[in-house]
PDB file of N, CA and C in Angstrom:
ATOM      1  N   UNK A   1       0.845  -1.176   0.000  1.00  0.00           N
ATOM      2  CA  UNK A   1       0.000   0.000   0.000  1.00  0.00           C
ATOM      3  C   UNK A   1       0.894   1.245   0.000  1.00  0.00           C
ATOM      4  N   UNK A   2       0.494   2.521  -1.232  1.00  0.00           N
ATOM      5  CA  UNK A   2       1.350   3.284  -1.025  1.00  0.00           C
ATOM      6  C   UNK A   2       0.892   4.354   0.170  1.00  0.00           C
ATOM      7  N   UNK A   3       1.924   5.212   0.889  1.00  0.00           N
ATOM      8  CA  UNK A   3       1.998   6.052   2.021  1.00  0.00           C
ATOM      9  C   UNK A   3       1.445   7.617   1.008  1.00  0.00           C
ATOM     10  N   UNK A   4       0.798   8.217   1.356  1.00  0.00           N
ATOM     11  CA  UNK A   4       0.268   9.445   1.174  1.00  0.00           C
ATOM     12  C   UNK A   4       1.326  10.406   1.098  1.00  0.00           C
ATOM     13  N   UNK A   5       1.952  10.964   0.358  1.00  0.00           N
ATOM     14  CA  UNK A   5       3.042  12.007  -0.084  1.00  0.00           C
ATOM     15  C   UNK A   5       2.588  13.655   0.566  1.00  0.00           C
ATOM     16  N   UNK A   6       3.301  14.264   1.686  1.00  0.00           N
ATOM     17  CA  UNK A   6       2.332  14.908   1.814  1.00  0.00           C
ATOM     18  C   UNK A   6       4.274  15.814   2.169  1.00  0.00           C
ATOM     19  N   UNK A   7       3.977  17.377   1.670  1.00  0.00           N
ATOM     20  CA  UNK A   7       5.237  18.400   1.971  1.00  0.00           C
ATOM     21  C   UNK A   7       5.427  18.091   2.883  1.00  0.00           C
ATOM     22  N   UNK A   8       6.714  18.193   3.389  1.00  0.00           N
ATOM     23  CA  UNK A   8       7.257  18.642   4.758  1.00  0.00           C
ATOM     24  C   UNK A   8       6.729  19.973   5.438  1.00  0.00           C
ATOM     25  N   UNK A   9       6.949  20.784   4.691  1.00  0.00           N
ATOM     26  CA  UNK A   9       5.966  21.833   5.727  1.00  0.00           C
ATOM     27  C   UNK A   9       4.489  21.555   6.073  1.00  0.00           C
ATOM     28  N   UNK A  10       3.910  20.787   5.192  1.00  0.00           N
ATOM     29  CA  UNK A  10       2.458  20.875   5.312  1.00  0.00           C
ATOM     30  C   UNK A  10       2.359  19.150   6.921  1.00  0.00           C
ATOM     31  N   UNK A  11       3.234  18.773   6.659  1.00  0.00           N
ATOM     32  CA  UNK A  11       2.983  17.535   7.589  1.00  0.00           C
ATOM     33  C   UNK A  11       3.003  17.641   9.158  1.00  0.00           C
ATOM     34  N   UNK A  12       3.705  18.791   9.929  1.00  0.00           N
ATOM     35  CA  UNK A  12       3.040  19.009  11.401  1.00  0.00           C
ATOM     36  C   UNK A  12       1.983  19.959  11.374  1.00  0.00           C
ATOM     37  N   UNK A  13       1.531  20.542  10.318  1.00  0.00           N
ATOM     38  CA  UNK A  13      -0.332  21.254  10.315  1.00  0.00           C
ATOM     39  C   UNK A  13      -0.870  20.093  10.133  1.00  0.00           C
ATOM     40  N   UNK A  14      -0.751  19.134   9.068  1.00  0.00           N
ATOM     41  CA  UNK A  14      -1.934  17.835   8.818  1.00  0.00           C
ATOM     42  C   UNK A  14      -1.975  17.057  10.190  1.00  0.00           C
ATOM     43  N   UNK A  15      -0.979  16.745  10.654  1.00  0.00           N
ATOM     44  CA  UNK A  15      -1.091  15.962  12.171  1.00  0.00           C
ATOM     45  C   UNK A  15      -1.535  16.643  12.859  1.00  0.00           C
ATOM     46  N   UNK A  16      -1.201  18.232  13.085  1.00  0.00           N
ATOM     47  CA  UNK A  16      -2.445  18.691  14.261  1.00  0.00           C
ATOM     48  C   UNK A  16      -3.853  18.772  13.728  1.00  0.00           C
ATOM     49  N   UNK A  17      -4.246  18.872  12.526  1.00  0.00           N
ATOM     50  CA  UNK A  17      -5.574  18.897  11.839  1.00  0.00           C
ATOM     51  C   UNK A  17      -5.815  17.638  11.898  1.00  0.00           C
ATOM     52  N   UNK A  18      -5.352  16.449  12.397  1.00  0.00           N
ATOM     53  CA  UNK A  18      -5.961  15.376  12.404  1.00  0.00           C
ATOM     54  C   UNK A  18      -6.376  14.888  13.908  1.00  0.00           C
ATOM     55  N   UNK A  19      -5.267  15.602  14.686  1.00  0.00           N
ATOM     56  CA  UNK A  19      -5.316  15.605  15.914  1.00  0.00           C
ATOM     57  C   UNK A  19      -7.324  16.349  16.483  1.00  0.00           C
ATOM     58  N   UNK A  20      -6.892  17.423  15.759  1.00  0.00           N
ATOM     59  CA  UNK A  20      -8.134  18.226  16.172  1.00  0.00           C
ATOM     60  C   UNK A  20      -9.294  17.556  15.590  1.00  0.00           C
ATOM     61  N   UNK A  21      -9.276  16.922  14.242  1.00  0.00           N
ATOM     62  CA  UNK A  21     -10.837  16.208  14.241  1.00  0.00           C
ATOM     63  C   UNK A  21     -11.114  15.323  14.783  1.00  0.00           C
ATOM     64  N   UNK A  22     -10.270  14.270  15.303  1.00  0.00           N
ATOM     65  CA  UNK A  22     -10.387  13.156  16.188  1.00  0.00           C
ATOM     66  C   UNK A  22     -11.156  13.409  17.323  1.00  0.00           C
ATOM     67  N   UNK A  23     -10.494  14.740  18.127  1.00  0.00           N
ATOM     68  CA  UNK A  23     -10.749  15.132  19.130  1.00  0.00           C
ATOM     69  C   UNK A  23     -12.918  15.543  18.997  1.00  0.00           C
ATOM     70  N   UNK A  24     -12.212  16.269  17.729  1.00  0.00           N
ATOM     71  CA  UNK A  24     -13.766  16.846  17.332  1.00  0.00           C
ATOM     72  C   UNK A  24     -14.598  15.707  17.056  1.00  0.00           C
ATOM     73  N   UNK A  25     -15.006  14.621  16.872  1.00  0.00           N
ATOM     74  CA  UNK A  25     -15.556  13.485  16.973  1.00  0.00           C
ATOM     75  C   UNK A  25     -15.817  12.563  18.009  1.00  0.00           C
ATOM     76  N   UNK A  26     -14.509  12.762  19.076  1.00  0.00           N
ATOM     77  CA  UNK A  26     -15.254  11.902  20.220  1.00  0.00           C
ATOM     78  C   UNK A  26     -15.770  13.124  21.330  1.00  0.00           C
ATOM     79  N   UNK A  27     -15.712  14.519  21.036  1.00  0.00           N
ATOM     80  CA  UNK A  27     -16.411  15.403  21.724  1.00  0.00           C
ATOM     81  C   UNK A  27     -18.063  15.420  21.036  1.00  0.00           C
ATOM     82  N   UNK A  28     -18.140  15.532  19.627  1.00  0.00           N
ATOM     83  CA  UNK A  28     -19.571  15.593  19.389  1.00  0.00           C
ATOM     84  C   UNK A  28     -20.311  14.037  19.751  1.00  0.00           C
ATOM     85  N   UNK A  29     -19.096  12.810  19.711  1.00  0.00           N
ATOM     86  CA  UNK A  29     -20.204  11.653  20.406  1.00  0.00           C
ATOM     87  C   UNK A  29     -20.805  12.226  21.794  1.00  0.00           C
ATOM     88  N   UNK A  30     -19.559  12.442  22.575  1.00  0.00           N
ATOM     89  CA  UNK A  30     -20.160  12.607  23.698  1.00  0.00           C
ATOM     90  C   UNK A  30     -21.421  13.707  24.186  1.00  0.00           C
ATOM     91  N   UNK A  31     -21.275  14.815  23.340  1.00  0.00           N
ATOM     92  CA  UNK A  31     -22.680  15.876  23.538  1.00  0.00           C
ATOM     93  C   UNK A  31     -23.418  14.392  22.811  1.00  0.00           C
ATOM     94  N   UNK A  32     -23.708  14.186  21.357  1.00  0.00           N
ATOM     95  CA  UNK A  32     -24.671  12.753  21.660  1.00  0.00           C
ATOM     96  C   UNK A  32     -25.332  12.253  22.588  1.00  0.00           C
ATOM     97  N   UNK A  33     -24.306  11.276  23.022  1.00  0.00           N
ATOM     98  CA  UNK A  33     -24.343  10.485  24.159  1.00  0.00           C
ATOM     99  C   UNK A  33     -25.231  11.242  25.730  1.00  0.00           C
ATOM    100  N   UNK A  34     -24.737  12.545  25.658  1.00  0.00           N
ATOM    101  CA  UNK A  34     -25.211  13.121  26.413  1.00  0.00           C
ATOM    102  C   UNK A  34     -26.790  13.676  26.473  1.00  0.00           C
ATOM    103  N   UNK A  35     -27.418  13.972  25.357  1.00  0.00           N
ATOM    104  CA  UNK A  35     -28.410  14.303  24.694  1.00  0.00           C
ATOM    105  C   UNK A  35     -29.404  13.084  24.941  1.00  0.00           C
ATOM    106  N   UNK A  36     -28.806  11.941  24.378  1.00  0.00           N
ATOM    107  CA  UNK A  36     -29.610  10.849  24.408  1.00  0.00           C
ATOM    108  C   UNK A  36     -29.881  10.038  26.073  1.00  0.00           C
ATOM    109  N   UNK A  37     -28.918  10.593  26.916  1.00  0.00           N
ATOM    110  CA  UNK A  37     -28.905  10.263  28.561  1.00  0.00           C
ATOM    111  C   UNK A  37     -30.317  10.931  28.626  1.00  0.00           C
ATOM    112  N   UNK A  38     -29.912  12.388  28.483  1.00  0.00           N
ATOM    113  CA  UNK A  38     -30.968  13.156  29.215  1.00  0.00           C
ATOM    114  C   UNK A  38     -31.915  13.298  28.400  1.00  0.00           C
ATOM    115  N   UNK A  39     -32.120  12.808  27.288  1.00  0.00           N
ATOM    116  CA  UNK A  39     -33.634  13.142  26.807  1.00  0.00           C
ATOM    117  C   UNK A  39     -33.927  14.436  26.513  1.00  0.00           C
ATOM    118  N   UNK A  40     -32.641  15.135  26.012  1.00  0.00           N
ATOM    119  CA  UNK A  40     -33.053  16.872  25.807  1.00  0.00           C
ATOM    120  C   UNK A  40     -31.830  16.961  24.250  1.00  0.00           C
ATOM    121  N   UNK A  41     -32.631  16.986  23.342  1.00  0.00           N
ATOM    122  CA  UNK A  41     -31.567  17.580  22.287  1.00  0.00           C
ATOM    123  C   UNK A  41     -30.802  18.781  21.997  1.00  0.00           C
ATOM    124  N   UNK A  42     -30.087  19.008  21.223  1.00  0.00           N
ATOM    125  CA  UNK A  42     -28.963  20.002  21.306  1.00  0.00           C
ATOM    126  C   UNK A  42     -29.836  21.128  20.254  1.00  0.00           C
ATOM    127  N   UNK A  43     -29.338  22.642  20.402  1.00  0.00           N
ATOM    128  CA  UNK A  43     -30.804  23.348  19.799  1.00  0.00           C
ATOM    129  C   UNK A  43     -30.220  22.761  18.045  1.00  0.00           C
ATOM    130  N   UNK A  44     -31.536  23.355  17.406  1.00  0.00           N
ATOM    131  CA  UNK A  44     -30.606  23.230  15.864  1.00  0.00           C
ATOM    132  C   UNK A  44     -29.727  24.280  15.146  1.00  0.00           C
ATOM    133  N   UNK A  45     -30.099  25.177  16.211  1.00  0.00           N
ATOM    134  CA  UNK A  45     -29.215  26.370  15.536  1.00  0.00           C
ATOM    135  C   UNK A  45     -27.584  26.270  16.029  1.00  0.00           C
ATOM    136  N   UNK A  46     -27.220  25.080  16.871  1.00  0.00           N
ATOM    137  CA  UNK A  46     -25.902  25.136  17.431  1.00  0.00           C
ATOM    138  C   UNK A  46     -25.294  24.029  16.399  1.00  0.00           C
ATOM    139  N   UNK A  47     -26.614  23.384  16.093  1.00  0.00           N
ATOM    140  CA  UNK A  47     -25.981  21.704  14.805  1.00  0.00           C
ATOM    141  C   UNK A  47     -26.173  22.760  13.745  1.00  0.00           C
ATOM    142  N   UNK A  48     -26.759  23.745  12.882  1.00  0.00           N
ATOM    143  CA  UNK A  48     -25.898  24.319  12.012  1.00  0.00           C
ATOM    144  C   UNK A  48     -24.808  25.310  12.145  1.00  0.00           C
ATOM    145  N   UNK A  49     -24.324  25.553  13.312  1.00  0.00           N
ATOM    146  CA  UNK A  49     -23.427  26.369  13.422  1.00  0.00           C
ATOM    147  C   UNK A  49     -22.088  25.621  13.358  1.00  0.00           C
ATOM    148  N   UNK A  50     -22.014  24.187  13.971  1.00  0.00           N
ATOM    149  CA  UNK A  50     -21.035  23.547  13.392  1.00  0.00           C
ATOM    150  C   UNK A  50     -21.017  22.953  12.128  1.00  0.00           C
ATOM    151  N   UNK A  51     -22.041  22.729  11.431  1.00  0.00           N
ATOM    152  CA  UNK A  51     -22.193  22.083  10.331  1.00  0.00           C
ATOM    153  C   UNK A  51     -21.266  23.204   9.448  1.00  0.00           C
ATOM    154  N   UNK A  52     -21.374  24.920   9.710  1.00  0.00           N
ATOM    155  CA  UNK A  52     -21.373  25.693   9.141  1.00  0.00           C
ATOM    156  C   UNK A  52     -19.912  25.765   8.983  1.00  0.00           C
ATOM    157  N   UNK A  53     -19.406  25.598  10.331  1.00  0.00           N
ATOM    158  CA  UNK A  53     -17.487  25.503  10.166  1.00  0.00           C
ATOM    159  C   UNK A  53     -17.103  24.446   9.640  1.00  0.00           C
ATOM    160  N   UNK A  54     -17.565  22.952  10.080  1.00  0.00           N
ATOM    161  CA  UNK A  54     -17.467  22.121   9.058  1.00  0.00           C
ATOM    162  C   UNK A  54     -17.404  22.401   7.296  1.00  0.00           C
ATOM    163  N   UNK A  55     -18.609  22.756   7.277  1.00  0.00           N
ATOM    164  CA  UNK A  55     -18.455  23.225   5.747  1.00  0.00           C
ATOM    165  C   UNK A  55     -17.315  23.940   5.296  1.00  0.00           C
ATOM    166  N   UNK A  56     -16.694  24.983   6.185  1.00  0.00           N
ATOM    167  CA  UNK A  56     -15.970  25.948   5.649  1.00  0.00           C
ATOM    168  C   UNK A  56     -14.300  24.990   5.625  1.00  0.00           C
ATOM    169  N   UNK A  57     -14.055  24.144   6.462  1.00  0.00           N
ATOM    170  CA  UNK A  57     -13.241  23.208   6.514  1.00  0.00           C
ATOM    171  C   UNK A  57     -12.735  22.558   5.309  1.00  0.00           C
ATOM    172  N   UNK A  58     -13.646  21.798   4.724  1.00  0.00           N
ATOM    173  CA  UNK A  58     -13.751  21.158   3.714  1.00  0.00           C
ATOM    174  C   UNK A  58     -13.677  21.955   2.358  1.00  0.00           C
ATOM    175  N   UNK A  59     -14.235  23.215   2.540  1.00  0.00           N
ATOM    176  CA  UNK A  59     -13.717  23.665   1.723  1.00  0.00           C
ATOM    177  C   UNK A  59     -12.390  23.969   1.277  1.00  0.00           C
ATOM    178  N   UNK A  60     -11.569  24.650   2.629  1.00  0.00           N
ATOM    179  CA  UNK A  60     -10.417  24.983   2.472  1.00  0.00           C
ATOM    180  C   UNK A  60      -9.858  23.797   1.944  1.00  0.00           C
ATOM    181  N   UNK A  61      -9.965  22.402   2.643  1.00  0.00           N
ATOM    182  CA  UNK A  61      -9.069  21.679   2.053  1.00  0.00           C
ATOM    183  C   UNK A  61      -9.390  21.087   0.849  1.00  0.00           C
ATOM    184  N   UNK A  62     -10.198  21.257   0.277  1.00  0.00           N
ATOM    185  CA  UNK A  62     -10.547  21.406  -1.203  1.00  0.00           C
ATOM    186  C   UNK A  62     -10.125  22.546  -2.057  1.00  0.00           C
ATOM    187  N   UNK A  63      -9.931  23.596  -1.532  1.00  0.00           N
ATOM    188  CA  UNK A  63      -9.111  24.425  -2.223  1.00  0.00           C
ATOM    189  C   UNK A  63      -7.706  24.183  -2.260  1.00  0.00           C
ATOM    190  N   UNK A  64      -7.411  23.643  -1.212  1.00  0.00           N
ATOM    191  CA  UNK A  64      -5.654  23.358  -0.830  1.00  0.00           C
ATOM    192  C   UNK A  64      -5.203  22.033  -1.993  1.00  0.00           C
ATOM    193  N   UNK A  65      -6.729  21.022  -1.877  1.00  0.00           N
ATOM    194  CA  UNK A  65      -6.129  20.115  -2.684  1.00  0.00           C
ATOM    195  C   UNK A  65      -5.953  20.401  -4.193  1.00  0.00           C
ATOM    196  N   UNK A  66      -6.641  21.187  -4.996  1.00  0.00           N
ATOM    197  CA  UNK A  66      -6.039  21.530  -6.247  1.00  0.00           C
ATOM    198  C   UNK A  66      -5.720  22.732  -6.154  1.00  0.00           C
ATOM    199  N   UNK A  67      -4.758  23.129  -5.984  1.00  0.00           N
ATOM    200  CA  UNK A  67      -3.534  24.073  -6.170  1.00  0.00           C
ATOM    201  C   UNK A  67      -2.794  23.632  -7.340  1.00  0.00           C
TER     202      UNK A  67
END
């Protein structure tokens, strides 16, 4: 299997950007998890407000990827 070719400069930003979504995934399980304890959902205006940085995320690295 080949290894992902990625700059040297760009490779301690991608490890902390990977660092940080990891993180960002077992924090939104846990609001989940938490939601579903208590029987009270999260408002929807706070699930599009991350959806909203999400989005903007993906973009960037869609812009980054064709350069």
């Amino acid at each position: 299997m080949e290894l992902i070719k990625i700059a040297a400069k760009q490779q301690p930003v991608i490890t902390r950007l990977s660092d940080a979504m990891d993180a960002a995934v077992a924090y939104a399980a846990a609001v989940c998890d938490n939601a579903i304890d208590d029987g009270q959902p999260i408002p929807p205006e706070l699930v599009a407000s991350f959806q909203a940085d999400y989005n903007q995320i993906i973009s960037l690295l869609t812009q980054a990827a064709s350069v």
